[in-house]
PDB file of N, CA and C in Angstrom:
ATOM      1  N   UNK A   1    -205.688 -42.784  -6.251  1.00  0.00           N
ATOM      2  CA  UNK A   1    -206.725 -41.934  -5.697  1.00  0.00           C
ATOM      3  C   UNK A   1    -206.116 -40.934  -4.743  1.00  0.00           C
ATOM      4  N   UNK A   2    -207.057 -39.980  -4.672  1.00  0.00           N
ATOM      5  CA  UNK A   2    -205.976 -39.040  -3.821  1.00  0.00           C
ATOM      6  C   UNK A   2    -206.841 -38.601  -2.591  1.00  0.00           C
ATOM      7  N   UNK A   3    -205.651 -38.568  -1.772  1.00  0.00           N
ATOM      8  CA  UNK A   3    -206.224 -39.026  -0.449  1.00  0.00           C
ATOM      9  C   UNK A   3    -206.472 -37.833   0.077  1.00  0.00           C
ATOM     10  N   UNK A   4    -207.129 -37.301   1.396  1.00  0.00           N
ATOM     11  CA  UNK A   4    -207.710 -36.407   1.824  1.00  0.00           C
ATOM     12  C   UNK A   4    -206.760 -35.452   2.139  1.00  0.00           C
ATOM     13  N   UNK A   5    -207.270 -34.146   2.503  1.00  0.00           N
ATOM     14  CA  UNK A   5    -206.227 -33.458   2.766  1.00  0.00           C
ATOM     15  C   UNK A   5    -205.684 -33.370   3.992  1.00  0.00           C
ATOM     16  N   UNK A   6    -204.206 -33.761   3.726  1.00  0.00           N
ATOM     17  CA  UNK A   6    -203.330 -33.768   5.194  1.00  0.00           C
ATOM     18  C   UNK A   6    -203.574 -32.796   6.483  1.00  0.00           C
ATOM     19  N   UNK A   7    -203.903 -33.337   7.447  1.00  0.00           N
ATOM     20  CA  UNK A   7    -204.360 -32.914   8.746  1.00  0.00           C
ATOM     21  C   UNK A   7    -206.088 -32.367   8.710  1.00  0.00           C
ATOM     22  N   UNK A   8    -206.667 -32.912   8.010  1.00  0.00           N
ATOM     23  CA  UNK A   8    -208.206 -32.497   8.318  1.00  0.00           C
ATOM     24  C   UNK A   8    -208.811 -34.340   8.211  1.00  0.00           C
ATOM     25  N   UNK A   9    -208.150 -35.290   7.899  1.00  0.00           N
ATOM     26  CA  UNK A   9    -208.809 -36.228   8.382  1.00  0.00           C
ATOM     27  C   UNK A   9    -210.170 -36.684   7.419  1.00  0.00           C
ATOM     28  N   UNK A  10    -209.863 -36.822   6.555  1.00  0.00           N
ATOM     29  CA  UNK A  10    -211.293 -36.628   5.561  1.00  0.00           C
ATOM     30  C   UNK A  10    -211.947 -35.557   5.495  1.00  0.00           C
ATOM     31  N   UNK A  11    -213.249 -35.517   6.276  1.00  0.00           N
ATOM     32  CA  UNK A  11    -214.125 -34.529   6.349  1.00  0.00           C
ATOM     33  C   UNK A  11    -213.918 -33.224   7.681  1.00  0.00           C
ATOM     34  N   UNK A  12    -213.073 -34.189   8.615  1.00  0.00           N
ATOM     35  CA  UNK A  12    -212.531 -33.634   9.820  1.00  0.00           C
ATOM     36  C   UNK A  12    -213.965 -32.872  10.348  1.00  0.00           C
ATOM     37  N   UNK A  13    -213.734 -31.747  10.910  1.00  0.00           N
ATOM     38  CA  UNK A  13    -214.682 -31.431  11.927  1.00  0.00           C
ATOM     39  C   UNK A  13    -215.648 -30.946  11.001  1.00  0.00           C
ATOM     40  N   UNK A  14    -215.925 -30.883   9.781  1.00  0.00           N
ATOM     41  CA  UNK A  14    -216.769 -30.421   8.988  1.00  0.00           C
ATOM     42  C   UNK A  14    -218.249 -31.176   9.439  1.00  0.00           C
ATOM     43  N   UNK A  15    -218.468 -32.157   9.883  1.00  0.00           N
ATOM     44  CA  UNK A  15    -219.562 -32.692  10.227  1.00  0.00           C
ATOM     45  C   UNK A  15    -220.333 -32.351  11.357  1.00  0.00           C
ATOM     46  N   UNK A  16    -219.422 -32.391  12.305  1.00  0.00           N
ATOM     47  CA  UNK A  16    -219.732 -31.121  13.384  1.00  0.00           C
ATOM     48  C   UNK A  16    -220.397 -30.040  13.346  1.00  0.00           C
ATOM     49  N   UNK A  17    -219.536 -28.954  12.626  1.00  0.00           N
ATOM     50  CA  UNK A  17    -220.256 -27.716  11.702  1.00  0.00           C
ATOM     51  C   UNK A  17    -221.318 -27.913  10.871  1.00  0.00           C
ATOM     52  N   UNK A  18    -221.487 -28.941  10.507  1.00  0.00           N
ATOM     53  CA  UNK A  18    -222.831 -28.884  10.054  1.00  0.00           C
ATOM     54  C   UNK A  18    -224.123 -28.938  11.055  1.00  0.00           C
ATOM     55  N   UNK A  19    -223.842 -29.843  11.868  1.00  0.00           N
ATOM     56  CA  UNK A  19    -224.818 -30.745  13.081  1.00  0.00           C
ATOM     57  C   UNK A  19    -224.715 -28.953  13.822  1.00  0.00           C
ATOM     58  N   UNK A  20    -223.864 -27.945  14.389  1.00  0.00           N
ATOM     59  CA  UNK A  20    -223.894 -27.320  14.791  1.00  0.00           C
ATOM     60  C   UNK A  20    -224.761 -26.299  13.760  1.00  0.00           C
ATOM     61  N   UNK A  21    -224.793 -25.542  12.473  1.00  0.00           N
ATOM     62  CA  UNK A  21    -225.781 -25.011  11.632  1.00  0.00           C
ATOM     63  C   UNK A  21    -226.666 -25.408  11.684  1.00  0.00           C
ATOM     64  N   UNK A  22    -227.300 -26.525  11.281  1.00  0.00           N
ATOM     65  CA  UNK A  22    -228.856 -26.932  11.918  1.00  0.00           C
ATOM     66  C   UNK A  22    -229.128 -26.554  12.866  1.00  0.00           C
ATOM     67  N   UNK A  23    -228.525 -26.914  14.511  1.00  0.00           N
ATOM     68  CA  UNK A  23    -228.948 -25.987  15.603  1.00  0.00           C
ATOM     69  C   UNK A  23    -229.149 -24.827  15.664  1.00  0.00           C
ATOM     70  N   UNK A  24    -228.222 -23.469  14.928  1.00  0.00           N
ATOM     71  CA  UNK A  24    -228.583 -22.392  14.696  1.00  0.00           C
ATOM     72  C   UNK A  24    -229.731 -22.622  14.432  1.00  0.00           C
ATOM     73  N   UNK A  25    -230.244 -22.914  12.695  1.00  0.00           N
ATOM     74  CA  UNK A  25    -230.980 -22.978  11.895  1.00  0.00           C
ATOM     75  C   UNK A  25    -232.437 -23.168  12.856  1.00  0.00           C
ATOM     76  N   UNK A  26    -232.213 -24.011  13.834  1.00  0.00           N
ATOM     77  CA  UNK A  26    -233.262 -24.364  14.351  1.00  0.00           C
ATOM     78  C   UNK A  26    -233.658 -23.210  15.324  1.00  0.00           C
ATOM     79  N   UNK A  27    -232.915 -22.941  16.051  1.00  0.00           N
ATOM     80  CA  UNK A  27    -232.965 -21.971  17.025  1.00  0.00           C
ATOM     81  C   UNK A  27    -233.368 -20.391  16.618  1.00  0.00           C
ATOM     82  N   UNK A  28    -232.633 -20.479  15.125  1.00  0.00           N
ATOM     83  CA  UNK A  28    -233.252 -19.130  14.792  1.00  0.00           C
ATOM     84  C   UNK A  28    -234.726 -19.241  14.679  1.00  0.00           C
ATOM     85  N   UNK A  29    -235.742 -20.439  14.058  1.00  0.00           N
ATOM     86  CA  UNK A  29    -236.940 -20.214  13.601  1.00  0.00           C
ATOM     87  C   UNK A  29    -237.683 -20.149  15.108  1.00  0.00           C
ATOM     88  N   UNK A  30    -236.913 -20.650  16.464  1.00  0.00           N
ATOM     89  CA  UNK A  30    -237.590 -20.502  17.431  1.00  0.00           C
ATOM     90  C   UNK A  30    -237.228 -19.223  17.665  1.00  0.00           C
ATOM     91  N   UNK A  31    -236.390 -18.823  17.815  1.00  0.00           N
ATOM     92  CA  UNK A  31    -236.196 -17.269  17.959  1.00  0.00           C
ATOM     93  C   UNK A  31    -237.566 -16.338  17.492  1.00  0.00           C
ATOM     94  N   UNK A  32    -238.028 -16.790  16.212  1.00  0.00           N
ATOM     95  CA  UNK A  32    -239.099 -15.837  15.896  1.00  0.00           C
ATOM     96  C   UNK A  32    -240.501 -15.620  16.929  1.00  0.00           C
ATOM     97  N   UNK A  33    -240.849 -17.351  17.359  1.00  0.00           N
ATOM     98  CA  UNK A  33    -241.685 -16.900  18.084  1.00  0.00           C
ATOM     99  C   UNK A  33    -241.255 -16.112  19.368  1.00  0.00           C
ATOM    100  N   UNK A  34    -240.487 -16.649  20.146  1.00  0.00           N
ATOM    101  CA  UNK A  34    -239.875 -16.129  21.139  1.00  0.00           C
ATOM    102  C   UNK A  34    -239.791 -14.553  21.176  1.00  0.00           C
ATOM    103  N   UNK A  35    -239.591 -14.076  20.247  1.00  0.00           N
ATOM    104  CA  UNK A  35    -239.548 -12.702  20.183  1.00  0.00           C
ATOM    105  C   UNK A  35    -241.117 -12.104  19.973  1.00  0.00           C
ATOM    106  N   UNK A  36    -241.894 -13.052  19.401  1.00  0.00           N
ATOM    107  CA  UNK A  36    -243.011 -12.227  19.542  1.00  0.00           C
ATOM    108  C   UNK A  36    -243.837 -12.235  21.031  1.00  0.00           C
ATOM    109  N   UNK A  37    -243.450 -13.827  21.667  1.00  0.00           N
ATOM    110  CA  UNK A  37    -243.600 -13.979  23.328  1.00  0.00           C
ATOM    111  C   UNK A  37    -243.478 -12.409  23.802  1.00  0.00           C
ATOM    112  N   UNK A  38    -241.584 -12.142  23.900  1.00  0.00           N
ATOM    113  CA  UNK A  38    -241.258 -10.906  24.636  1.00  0.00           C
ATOM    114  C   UNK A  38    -242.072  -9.861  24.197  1.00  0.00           C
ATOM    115  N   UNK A  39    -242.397  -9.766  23.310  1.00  0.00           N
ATOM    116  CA  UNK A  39    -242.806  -8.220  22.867  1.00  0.00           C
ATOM    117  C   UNK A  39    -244.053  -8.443  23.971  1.00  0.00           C
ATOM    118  N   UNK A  40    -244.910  -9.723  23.568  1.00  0.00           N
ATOM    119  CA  UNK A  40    -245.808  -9.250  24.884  1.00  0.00           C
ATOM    120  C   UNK A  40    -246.137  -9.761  26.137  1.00  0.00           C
ATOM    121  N   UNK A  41    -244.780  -9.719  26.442  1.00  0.00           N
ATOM    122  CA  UNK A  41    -244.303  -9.973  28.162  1.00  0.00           C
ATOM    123  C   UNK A  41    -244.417  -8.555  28.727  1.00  0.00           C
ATOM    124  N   UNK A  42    -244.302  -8.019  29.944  1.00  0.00           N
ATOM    125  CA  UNK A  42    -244.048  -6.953  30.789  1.00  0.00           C
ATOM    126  C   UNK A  42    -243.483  -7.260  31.967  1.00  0.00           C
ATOM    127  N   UNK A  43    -242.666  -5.678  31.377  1.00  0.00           N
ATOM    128  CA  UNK A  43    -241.843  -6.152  33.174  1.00  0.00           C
ATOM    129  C   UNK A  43    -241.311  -4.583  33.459  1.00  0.00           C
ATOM    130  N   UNK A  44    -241.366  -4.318  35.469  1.00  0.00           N
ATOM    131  CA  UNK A  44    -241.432  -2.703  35.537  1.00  0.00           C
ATOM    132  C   UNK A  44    -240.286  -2.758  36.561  1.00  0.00           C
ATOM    133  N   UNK A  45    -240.063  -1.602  36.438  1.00  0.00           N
ATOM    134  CA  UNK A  45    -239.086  -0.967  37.435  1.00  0.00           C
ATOM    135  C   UNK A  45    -239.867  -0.180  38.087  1.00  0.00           C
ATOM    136  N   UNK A  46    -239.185   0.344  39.092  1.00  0.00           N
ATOM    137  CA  UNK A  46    -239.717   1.644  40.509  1.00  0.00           C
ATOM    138  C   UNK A  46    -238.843   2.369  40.995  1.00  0.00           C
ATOM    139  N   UNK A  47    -238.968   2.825  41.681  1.00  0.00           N
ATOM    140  CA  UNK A  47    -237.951   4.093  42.402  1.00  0.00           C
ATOM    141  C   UNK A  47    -238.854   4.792  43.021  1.00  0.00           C
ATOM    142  N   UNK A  48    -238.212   5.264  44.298  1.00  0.00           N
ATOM    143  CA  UNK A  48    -238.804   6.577  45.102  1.00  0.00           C
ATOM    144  C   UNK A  48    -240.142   5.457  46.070  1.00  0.00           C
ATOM    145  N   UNK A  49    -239.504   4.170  46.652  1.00  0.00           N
ATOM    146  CA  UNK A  49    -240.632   3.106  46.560  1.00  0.00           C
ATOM    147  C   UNK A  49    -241.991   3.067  45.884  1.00  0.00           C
ATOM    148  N   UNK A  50    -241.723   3.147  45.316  1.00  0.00           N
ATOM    149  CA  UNK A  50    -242.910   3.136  44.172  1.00  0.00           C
ATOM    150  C   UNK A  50    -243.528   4.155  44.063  1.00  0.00           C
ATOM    151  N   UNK A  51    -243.210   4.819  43.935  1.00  0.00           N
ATOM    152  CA  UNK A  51    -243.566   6.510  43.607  1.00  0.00           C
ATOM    153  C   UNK A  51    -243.579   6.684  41.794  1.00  0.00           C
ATOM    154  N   UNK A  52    -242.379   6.058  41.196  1.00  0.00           N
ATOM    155  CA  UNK A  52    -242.067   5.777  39.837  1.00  0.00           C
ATOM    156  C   UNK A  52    -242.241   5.004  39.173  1.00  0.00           C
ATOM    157  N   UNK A  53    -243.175   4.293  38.839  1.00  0.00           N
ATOM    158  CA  UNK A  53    -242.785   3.252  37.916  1.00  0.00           C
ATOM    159  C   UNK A  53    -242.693   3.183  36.671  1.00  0.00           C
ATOM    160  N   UNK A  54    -241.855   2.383  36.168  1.00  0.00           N
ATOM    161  CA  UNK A  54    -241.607   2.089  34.210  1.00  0.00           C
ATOM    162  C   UNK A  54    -242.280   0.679  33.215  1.00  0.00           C
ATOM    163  N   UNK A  55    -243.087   0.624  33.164  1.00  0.00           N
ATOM    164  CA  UNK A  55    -243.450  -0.679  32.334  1.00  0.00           C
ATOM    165  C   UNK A  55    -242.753  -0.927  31.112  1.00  0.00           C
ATOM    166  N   UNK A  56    -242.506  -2.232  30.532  1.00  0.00           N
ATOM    167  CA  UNK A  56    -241.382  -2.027  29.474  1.00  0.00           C
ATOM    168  C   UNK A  56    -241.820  -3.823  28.905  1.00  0.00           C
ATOM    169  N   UNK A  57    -241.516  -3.847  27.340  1.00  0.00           N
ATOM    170  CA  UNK A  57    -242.069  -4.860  27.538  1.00  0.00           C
ATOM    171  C   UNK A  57    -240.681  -6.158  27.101  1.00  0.00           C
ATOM    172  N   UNK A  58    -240.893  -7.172  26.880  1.00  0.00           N
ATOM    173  CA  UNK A  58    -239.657  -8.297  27.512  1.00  0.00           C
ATOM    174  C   UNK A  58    -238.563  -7.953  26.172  1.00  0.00           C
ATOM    175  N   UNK A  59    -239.026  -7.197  25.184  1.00  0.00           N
ATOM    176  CA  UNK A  59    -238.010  -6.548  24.211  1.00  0.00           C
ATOM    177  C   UNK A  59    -237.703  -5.406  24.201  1.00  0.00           C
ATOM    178  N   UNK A  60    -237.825  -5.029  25.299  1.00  0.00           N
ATOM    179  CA  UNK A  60    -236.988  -3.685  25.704  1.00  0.00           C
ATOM    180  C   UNK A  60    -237.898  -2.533  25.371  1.00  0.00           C
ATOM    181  N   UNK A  61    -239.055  -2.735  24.776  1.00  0.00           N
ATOM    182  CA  UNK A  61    -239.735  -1.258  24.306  1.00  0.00           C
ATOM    183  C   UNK A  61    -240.521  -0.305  25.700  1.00  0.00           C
ATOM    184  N   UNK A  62    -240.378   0.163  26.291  1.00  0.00           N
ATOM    185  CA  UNK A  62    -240.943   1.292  26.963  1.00  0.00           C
ATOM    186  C   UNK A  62    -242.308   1.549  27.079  1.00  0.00           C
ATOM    187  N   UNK A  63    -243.316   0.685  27.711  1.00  0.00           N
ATOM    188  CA  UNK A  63    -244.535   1.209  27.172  1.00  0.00           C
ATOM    189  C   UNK A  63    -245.364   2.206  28.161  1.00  0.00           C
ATOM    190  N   UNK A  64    -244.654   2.660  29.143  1.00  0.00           N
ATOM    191  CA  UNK A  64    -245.604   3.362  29.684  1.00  0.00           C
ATOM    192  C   UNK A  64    -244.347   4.029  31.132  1.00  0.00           C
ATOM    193  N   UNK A  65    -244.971   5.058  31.484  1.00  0.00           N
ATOM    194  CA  UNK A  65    -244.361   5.591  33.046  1.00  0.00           C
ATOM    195  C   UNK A  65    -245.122   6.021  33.643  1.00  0.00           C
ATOM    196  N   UNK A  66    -245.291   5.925  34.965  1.00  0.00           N
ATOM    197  CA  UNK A  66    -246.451   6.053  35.941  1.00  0.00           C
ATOM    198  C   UNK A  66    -245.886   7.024  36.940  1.00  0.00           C
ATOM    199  N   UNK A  67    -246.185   8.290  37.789  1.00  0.00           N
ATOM    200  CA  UNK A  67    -245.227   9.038  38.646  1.00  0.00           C
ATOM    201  C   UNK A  67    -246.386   9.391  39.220  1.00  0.00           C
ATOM    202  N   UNK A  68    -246.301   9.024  40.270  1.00  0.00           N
ATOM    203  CA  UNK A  68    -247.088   9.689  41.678  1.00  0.00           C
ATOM    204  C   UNK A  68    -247.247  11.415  42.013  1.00  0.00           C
ATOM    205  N   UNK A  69    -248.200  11.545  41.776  1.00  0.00           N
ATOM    206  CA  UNK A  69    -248.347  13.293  42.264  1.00  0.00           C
ATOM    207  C   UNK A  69    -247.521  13.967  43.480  1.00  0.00           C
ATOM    208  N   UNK A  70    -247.553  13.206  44.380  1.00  0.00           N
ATOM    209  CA  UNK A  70    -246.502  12.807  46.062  1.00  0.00           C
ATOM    210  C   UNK A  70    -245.210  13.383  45.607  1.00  0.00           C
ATOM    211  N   UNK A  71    -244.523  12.830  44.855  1.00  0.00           N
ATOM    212  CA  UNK A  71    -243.218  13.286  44.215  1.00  0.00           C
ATOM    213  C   UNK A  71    -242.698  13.996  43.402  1.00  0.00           C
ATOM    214  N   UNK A  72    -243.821  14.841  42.379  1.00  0.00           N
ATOM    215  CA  UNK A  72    -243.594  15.793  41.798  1.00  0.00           C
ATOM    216  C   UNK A  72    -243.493  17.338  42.721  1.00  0.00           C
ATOM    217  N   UNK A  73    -241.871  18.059  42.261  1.00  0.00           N
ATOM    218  CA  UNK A  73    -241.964  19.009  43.113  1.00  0.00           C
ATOM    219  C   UNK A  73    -241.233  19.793  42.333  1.00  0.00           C
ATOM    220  N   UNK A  74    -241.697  20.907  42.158  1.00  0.00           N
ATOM    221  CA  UNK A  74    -241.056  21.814  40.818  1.00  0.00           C
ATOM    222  C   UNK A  74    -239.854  22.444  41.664  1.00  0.00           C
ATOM    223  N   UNK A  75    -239.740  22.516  42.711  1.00  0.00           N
ATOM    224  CA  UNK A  75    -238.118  22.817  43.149  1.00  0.00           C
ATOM    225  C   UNK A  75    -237.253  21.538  43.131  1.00  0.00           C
ATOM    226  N   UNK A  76    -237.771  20.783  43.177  1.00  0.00           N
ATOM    227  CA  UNK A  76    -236.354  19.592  42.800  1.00  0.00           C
ATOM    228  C   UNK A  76    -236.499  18.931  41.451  1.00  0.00           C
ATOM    229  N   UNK A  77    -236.795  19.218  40.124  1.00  0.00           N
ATOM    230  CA  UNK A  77    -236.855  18.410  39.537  1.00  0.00           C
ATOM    231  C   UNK A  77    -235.564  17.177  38.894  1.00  0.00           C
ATOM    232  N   UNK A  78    -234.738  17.930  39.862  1.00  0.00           N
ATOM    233  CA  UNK A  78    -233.304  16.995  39.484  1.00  0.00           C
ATOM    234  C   UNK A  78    -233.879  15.605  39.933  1.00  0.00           C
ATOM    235  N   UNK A  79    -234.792  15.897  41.468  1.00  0.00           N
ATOM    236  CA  UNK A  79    -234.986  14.400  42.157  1.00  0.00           C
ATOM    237  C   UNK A  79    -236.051  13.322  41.415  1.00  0.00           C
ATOM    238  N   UNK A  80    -236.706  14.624  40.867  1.00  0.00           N
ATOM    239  CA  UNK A  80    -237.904  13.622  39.939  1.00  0.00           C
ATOM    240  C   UNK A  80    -237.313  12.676  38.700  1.00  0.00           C
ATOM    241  N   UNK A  81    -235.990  13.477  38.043  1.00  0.00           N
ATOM    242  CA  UNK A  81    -235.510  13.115  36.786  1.00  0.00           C
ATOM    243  C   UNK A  81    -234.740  11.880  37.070  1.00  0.00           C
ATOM    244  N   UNK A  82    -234.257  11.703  38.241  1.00  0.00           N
ATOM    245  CA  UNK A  82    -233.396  10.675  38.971  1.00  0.00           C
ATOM    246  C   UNK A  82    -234.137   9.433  39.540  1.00  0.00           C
ATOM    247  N   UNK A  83    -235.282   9.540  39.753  1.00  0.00           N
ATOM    248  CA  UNK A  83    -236.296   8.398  40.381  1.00  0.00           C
ATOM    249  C   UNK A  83    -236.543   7.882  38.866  1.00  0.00           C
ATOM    250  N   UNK A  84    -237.330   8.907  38.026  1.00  0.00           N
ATOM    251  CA  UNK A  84    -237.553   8.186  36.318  1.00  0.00           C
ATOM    252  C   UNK A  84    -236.105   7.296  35.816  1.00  0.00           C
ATOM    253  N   UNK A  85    -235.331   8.051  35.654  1.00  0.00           N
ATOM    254  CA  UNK A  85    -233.781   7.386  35.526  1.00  0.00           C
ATOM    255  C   UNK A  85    -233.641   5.826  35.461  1.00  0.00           C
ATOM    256  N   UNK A  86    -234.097   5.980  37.579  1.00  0.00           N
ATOM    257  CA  UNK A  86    -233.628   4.638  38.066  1.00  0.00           C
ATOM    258  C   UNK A  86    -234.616   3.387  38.156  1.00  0.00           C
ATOM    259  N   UNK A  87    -236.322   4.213  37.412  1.00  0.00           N
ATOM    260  CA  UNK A  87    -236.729   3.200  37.160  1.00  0.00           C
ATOM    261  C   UNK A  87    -236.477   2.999  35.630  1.00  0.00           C
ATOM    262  N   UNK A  88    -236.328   3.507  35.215  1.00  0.00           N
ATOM    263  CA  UNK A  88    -235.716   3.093  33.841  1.00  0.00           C
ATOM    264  C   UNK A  88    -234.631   2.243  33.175  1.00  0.00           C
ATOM    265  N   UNK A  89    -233.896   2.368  34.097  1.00  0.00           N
ATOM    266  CA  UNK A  89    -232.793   1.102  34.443  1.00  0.00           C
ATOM    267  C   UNK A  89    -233.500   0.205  34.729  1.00  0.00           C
ATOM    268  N   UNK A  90    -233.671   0.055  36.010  1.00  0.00           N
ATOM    269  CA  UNK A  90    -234.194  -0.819  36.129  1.00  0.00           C
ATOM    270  C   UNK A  90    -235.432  -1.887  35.865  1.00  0.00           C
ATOM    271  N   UNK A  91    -236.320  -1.497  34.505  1.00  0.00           N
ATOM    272  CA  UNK A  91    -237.168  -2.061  34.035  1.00  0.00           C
ATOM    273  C   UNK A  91    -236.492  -2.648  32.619  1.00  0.00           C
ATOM    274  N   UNK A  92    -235.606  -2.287  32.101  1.00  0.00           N
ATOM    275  CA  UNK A  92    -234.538  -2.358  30.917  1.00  0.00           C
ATOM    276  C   UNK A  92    -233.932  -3.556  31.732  1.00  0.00           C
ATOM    277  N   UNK A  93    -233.269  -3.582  33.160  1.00  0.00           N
ATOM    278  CA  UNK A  93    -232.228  -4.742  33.590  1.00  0.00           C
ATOM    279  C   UNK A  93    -232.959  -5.899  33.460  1.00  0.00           C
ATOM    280  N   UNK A  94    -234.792  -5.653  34.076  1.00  0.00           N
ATOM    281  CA  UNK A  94    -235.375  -7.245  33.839  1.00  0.00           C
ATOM    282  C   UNK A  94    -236.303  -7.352  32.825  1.00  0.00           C
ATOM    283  N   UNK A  95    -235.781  -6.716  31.635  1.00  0.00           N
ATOM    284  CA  UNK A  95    -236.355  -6.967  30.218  1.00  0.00           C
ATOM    285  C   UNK A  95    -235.096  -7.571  29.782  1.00  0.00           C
ATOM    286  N   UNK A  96    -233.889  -7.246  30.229  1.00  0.00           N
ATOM    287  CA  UNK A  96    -232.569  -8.291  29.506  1.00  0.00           C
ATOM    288  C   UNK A  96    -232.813  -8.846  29.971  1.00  0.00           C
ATOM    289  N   UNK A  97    -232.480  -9.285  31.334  1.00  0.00           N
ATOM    290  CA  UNK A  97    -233.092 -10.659  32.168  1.00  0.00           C
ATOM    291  C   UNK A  97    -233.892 -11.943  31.508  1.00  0.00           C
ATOM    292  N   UNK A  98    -235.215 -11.266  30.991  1.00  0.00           N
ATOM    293  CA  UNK A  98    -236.088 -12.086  31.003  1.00  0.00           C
ATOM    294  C   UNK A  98    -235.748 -12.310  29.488  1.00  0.00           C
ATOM    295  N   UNK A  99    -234.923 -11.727  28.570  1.00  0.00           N
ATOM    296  CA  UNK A  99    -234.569 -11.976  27.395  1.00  0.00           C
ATOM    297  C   UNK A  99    -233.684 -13.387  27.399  1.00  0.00           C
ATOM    298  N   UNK A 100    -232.835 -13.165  27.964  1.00  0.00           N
ATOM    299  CA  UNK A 100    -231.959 -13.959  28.466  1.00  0.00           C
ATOM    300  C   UNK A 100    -231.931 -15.358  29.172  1.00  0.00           C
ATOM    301  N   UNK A 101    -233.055 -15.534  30.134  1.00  0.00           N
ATOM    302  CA  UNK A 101    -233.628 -16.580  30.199  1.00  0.00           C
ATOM    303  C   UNK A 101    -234.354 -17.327  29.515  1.00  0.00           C
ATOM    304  N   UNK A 102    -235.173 -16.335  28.453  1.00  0.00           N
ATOM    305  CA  UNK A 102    -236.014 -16.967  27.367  1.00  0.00           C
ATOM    306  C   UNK A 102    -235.284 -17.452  26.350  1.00  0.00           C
ATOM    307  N   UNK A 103    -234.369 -16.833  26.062  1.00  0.00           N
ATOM    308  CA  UNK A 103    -233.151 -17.630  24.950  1.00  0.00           C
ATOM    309  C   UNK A 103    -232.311 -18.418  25.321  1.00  0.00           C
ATOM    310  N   UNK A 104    -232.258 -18.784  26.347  1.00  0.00           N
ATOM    311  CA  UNK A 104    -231.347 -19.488  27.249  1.00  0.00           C
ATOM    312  C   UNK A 104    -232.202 -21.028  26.907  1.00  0.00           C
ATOM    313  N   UNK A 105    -233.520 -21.039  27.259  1.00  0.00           N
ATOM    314  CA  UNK A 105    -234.382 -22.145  27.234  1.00  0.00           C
ATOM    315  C   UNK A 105    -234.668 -22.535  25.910  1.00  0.00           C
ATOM    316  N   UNK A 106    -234.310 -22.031  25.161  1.00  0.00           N
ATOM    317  CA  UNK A 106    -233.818 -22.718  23.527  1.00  0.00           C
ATOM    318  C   UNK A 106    -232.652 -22.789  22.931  1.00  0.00           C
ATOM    319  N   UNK A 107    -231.893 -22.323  23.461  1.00  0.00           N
ATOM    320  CA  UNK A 107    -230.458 -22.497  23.117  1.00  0.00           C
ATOM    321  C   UNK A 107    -229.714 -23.537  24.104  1.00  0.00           C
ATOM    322  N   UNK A 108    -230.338 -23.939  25.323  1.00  0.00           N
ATOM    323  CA  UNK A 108    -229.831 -24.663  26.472  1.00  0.00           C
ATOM    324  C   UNK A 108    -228.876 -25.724  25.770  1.00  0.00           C
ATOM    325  N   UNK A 109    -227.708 -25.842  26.078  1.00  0.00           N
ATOM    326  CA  UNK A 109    -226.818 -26.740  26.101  1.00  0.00           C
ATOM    327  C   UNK A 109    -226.037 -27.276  24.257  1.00  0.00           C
ATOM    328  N   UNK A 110    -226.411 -25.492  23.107  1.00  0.00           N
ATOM    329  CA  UNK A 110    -226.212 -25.915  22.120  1.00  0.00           C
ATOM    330  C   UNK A 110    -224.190 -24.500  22.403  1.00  0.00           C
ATOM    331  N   UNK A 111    -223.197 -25.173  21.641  1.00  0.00           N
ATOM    332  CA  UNK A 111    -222.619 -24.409  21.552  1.00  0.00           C
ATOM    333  C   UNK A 111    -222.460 -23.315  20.771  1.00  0.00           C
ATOM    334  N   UNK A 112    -223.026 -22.742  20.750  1.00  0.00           N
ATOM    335  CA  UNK A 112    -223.550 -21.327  19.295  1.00  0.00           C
ATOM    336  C   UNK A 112    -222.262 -20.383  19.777  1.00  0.00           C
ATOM    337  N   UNK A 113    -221.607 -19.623  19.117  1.00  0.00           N
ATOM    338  CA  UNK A 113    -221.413 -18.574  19.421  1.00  0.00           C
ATOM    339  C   UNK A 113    -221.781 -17.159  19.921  1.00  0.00           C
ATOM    340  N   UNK A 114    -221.467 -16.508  21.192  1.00  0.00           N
ATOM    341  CA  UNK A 114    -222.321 -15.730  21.759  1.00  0.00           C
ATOM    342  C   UNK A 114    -223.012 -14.305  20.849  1.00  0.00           C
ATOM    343  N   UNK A 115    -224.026 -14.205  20.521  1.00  0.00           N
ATOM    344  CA  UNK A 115    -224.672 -12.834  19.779  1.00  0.00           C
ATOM    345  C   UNK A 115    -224.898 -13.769  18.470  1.00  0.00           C
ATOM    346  N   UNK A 116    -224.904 -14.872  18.249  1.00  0.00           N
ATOM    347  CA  UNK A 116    -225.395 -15.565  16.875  1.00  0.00           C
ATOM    348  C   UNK A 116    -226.512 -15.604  16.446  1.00  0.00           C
ATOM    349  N   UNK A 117    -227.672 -15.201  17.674  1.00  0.00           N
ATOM    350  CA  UNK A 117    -229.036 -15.042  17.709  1.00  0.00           C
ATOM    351  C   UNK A 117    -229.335 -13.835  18.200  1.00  0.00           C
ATOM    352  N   UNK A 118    -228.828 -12.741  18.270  1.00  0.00           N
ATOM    353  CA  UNK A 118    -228.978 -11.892  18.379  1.00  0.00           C
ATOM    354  C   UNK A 118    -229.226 -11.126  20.174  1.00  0.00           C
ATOM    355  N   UNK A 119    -228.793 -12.509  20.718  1.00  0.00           N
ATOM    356  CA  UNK A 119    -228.961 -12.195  22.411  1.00  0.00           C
ATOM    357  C   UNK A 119    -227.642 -11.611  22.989  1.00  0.00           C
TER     358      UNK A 119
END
């Protein structure tokens, strides 16, 4: 009979890799809801203390900008374009954020490779 192949040990870590694909497997079908969660999560940025704000929703889509009359000033519009900017960043930083935590809480403690789910 012929014996396994030298240095993999029978099946060697192949069993592993499997037990690890199911976890994907699993994680992806949670992934689906999860993503429909984010889409309708919200989360905003500001600037100019709240003179600006950006609503955005937990998948990154943009749904709205809010700008105070106070801060519109047709001689600076560099300053206006720079408050939108920085709430724009910053409503994008805690839409990854909250991406990130939400995939975090289904992926917790599986070793996946990083971007395997698309986070």
């Amino acid at each position: 009979m012929a014996k396994g192949i030298p240095g993999f040990g029978g099946l060697g870590g192949l069993g592993d890799m499997g037990k690890m694909l199911k976890q994907a497997q699993k994680a992806a079908e949670q992934m689906k809801g999860i993503e429909e969660k984010l889409a309708n999560e919200r989360v905003e940025g500001s600037s100019g203390g709240g003179m600006v704000r950006v609503t955005a929703t937990g998948t990154g889509d943009v749904v709205s900008v809010q700008i105070s009359k106070d801060v519109v000033d047709p001689d600076d519009v560099e300053m206006l374009e720079d408050l939108v900017l920085s709430a724009l960043r910053e409503a994008l930083s805690h839409a990854a954020e909250l991406r990130q935590k939400t995939v975090s809480s289904i992926t917790g403690g599986m070793d996946l490779p990083k971007g395997l789910l698309g986070g």
